[in-house]
N, C-alpha and C. Protein backbone atom coordinates (compact mmCIF):
# COMPACT_ATOMS: atom_id res chain seq x y z
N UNK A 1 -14.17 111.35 -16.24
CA UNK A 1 -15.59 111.50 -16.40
C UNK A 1 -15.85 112.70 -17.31
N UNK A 2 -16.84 112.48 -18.02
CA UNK A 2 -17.03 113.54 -19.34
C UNK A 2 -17.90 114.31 -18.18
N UNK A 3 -17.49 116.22 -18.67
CA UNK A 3 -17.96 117.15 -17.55
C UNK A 3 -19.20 117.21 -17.91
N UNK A 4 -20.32 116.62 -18.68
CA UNK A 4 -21.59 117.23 -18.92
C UNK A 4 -22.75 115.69 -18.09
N UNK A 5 -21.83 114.80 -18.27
CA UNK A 5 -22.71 113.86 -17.96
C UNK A 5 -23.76 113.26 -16.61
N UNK A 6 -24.93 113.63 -17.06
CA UNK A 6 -25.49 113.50 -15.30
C UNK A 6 -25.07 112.24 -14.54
N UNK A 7 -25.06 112.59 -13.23
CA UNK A 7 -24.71 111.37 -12.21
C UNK A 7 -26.02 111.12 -11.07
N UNK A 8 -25.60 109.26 -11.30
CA UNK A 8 -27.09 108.62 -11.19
C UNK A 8 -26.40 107.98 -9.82
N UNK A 9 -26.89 108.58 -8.76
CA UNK A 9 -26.67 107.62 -7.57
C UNK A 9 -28.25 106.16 -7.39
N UNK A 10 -27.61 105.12 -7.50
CA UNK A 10 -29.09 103.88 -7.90
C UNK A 10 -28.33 103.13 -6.81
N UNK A 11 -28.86 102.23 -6.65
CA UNK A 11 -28.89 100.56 -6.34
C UNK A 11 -28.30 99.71 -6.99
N UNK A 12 -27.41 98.63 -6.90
CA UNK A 12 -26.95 98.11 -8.15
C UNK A 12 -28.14 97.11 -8.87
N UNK A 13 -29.09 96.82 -7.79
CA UNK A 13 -29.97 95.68 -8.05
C UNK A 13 -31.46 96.49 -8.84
N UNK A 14 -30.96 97.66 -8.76
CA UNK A 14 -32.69 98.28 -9.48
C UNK A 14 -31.71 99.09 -11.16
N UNK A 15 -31.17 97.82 -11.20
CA UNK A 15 -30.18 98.48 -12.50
C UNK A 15 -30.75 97.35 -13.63
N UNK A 16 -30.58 97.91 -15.18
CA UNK A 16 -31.05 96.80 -16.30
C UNK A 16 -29.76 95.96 -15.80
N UNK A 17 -30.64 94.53 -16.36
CA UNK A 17 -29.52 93.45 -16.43
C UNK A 17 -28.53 93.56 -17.44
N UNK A 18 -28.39 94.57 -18.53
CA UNK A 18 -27.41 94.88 -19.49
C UNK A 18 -26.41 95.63 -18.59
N UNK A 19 -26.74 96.75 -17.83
CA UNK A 19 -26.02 97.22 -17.51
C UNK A 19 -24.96 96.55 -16.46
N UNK A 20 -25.86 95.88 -15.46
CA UNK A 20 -25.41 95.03 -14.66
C UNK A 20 -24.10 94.09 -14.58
N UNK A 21 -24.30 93.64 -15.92
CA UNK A 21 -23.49 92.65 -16.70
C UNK A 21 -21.94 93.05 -17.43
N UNK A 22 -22.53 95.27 -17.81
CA UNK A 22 -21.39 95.57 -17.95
C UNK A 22 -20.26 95.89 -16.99
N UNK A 23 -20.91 96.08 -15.92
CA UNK A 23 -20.34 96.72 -14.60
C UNK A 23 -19.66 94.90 -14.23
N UNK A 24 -20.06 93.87 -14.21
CA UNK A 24 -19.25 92.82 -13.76
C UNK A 24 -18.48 92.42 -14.70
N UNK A 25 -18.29 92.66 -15.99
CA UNK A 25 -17.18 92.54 -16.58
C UNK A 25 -15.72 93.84 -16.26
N UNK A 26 -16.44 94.94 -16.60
CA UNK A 26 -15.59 95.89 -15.87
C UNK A 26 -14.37 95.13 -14.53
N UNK A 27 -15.63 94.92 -13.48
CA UNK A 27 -14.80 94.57 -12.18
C UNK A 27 -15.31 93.08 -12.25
N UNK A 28 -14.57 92.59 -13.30
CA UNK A 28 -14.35 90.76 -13.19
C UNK A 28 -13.89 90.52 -11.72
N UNK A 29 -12.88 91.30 -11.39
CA UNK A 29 -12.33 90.73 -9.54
C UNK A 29 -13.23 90.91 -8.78
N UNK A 30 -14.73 91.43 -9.14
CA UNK A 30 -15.53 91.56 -7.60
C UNK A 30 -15.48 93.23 -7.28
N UNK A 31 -16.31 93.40 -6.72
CA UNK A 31 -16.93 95.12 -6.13
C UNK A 31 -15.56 96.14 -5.30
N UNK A 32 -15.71 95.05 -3.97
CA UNK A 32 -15.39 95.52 -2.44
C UNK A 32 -14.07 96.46 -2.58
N UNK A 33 -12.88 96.17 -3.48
CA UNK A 33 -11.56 96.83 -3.80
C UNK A 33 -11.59 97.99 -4.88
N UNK A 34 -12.93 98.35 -5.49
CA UNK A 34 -13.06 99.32 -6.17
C UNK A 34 -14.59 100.60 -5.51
N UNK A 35 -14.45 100.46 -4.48
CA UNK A 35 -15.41 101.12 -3.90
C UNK A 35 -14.76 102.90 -3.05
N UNK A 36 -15.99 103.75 -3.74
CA UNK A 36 -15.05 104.87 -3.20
C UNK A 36 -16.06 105.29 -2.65
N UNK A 37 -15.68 106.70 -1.57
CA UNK A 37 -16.51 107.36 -0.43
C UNK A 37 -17.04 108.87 -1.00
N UNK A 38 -17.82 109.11 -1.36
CA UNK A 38 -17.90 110.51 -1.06
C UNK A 38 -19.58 111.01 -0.55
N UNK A 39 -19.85 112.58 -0.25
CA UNK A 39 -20.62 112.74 0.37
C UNK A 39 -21.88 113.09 -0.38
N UNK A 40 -23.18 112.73 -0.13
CA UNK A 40 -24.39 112.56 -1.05
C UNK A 40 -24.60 114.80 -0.70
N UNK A 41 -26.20 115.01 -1.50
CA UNK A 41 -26.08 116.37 -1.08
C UNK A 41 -26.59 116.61 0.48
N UNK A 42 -26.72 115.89 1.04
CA UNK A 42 -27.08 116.11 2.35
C UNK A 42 -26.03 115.76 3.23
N UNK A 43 -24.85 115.63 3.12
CA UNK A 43 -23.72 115.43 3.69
C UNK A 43 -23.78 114.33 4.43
N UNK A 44 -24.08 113.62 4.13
CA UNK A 44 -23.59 112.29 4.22
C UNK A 44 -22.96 111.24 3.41
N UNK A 45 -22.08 110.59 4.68
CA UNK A 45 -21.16 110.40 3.78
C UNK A 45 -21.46 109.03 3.03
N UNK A 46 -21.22 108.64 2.01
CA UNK A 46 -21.86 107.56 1.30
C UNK A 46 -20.72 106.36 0.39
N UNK A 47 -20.97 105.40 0.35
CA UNK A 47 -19.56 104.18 -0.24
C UNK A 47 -20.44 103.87 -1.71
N UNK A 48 -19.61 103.85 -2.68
CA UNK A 48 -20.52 103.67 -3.52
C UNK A 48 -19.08 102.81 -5.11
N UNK A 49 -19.71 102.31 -5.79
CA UNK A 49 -19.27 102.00 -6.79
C UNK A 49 -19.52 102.54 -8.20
N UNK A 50 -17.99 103.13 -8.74
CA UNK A 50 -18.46 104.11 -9.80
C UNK A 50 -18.72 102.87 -11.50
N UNK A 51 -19.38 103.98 -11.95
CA UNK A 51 -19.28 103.41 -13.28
C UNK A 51 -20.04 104.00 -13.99
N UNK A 52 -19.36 104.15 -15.11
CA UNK A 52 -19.69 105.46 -16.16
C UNK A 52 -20.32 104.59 -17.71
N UNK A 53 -21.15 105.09 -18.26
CA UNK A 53 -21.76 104.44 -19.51
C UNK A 53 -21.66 106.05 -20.42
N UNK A 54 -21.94 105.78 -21.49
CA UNK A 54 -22.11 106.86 -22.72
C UNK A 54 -22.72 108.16 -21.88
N UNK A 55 -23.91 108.11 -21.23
CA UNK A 55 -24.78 109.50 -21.29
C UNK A 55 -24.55 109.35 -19.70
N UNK A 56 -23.90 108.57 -18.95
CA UNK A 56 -24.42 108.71 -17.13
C UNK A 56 -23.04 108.42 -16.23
N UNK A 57 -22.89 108.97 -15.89
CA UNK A 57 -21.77 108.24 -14.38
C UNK A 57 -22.70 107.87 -13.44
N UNK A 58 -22.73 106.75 -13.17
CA UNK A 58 -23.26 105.90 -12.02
C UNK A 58 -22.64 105.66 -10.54
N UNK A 59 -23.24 106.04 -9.52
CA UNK A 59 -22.46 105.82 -8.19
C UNK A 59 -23.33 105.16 -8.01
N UNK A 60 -22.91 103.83 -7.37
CA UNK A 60 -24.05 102.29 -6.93
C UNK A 60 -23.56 102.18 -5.73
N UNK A 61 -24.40 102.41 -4.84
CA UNK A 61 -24.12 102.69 -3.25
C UNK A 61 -24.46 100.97 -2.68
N UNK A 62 -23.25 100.89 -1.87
CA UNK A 62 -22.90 99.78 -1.36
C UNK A 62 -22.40 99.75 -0.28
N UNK A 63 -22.40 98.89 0.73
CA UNK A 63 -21.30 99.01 1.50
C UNK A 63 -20.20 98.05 1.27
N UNK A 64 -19.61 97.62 1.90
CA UNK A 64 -18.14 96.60 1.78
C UNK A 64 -18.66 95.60 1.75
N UNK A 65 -19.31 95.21 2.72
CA UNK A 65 -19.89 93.88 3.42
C UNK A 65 -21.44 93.66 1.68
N UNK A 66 -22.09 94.82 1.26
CA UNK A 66 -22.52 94.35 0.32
C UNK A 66 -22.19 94.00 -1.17
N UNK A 67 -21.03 94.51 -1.36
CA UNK A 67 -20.19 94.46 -1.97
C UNK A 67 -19.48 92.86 -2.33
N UNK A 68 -19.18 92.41 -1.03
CA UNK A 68 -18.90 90.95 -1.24
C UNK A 68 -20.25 89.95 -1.19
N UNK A 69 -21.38 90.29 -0.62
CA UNK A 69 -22.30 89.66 -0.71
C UNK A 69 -22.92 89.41 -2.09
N UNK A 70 -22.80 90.90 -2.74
CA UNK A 70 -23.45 90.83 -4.15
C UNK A 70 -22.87 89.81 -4.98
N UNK A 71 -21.61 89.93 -4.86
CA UNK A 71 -20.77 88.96 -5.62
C UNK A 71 -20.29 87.18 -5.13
N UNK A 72 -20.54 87.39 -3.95
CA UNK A 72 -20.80 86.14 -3.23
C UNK A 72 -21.87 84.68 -3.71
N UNK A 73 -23.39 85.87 -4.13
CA UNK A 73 -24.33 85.28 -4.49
C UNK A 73 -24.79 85.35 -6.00
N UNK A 74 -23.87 85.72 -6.90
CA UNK A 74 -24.28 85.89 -8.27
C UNK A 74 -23.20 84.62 -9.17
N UNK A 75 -24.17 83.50 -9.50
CA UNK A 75 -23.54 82.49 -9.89
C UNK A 75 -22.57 82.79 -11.08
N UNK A 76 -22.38 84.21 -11.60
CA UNK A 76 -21.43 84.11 -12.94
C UNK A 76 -20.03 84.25 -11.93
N UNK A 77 -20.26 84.90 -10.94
CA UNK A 77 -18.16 85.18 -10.32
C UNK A 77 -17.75 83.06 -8.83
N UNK A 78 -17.07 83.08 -9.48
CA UNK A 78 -16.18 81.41 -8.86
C UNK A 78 -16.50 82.03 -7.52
N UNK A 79 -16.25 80.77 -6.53
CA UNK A 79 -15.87 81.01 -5.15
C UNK A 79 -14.94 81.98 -4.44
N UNK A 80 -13.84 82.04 -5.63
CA UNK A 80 -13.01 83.40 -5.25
C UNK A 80 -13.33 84.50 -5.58
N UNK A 81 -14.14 84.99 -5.61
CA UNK A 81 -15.40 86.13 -6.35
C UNK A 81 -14.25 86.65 -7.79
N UNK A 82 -14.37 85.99 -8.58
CA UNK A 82 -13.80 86.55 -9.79
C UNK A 82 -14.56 85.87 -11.07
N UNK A 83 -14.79 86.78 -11.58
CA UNK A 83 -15.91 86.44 -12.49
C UNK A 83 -15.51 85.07 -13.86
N UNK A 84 -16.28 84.33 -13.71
CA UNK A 84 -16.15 82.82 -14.16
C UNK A 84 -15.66 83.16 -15.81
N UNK A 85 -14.36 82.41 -16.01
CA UNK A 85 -13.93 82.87 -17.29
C UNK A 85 -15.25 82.53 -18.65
N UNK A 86 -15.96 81.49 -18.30
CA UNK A 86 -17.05 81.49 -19.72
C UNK A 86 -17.83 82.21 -19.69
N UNK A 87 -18.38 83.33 -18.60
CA UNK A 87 -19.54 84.56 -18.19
C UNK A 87 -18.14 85.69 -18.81
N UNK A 88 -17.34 85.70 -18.40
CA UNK A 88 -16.04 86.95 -18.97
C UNK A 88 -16.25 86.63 -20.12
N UNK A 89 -16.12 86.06 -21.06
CA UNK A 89 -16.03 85.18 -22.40
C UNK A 89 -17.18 85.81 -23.10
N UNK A 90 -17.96 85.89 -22.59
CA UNK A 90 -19.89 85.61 -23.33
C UNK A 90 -19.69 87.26 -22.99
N UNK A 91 -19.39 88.16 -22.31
CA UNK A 91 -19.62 89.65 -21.68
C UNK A 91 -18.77 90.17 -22.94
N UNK A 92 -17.50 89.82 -22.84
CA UNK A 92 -16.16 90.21 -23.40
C UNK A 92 -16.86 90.20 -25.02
N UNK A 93 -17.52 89.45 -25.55
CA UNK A 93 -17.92 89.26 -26.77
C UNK A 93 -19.20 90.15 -27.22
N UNK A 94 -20.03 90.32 -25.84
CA UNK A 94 -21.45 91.61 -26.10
C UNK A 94 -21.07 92.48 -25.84
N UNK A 95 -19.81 92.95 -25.26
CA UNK A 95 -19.90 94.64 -24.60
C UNK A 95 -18.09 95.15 -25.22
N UNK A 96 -17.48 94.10 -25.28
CA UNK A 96 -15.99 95.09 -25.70
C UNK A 96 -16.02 95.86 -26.72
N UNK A 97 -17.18 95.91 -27.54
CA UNK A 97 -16.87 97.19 -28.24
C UNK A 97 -17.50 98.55 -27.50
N UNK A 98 -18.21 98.40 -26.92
CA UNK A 98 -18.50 99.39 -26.03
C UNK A 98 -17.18 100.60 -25.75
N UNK A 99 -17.07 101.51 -26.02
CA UNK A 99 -16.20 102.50 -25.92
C UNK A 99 -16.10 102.73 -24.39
N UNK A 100 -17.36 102.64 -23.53
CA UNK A 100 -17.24 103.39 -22.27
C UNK A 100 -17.00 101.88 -21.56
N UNK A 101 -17.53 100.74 -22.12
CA UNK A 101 -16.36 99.52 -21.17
C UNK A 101 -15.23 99.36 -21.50
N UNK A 102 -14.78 99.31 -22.89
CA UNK A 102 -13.42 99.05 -23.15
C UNK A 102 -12.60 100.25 -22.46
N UNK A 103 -12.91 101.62 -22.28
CA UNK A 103 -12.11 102.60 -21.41
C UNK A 103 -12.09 102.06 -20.05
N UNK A 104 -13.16 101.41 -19.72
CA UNK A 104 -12.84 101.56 -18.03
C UNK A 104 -12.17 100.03 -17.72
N UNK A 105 -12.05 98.99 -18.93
CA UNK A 105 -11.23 98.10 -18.54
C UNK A 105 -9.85 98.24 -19.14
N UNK A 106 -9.45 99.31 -19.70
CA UNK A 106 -8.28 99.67 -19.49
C UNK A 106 -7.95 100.19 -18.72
N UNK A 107 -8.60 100.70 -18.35
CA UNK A 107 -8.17 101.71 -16.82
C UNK A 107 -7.96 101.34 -15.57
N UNK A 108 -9.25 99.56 -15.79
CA UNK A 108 -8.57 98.96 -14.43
C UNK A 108 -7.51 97.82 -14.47
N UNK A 109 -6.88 97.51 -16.22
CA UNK A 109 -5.79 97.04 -16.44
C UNK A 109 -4.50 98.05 -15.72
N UNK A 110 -4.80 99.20 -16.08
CA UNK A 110 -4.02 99.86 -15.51
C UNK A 110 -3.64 100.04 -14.30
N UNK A 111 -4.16 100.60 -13.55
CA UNK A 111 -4.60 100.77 -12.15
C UNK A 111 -4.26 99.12 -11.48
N UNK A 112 -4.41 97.83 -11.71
CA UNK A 112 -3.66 96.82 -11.47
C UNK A 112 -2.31 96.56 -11.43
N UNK A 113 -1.77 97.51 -12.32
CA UNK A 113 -0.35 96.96 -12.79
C UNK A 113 -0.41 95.95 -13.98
N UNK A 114 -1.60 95.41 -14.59
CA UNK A 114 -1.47 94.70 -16.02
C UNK A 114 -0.73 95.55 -16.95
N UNK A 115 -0.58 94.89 -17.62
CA UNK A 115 0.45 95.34 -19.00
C UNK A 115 -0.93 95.23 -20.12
N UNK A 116 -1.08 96.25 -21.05
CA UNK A 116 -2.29 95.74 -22.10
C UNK A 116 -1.56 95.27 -23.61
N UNK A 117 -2.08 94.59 -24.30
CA UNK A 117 -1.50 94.19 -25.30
C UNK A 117 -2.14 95.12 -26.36
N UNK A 118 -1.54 95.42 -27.33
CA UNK A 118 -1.87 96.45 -28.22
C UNK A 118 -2.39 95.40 -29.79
């Protein structure tokens, strides 16, 4: 995370549909396995999903259970919540030049164990 950039704790659903769209290409597999914990300023403790754009790091507070729901009910990810290869296709083509998606889908090539092709 770039050290200057403000952090936006939101909703995932009070988010633009651009952004929205980048965050489900990011996590084509679905929310629930990329969800981390930490504590809001009132100490509580909070589950949230990160994701970083040019000017913002985003924590999108979720729980587990909404996490699979979100993705449960959004007709671009299959029954196995993984995002439908012609919605990956159509994303992959508006946003991979994006510097701050193409970093974070290397990162979760990485973090998988994928191999990236150069």
């Amino acid at each position: 995370m770039a050290p200057n950039k403000p952090k936006v704790i939101k909703d995932y659903n009070k988010l633009d549909k651009d952004i929205q769209e980048q965050i489900k290409f990011v996590y084509s597999d679905g929310f629930a396995d990329h969800l981390i914990h930490f504590f809001d300023k009132h100490g509580i403790k909070v589950t949230a999903l990160p994701f970083e754009t040019e000017d913002k790091y985003y924590m999108l507070r979720m729980t587990e259970n909404e996490a699979i729901q979100i993705v449960d009910e959004d007709d671009d990810y299959d029954d196995d919540g993984f995002l439908k290869d012609e919605v990956k296709q159509d994303y992959e083509d508006k946003y991979a030049d994006l510097d701050h998606v193409a970093d974070q889908i290397s990162d979760e090539d990485e973090d998988n164990g994928n191999e990236l092709d150069d």
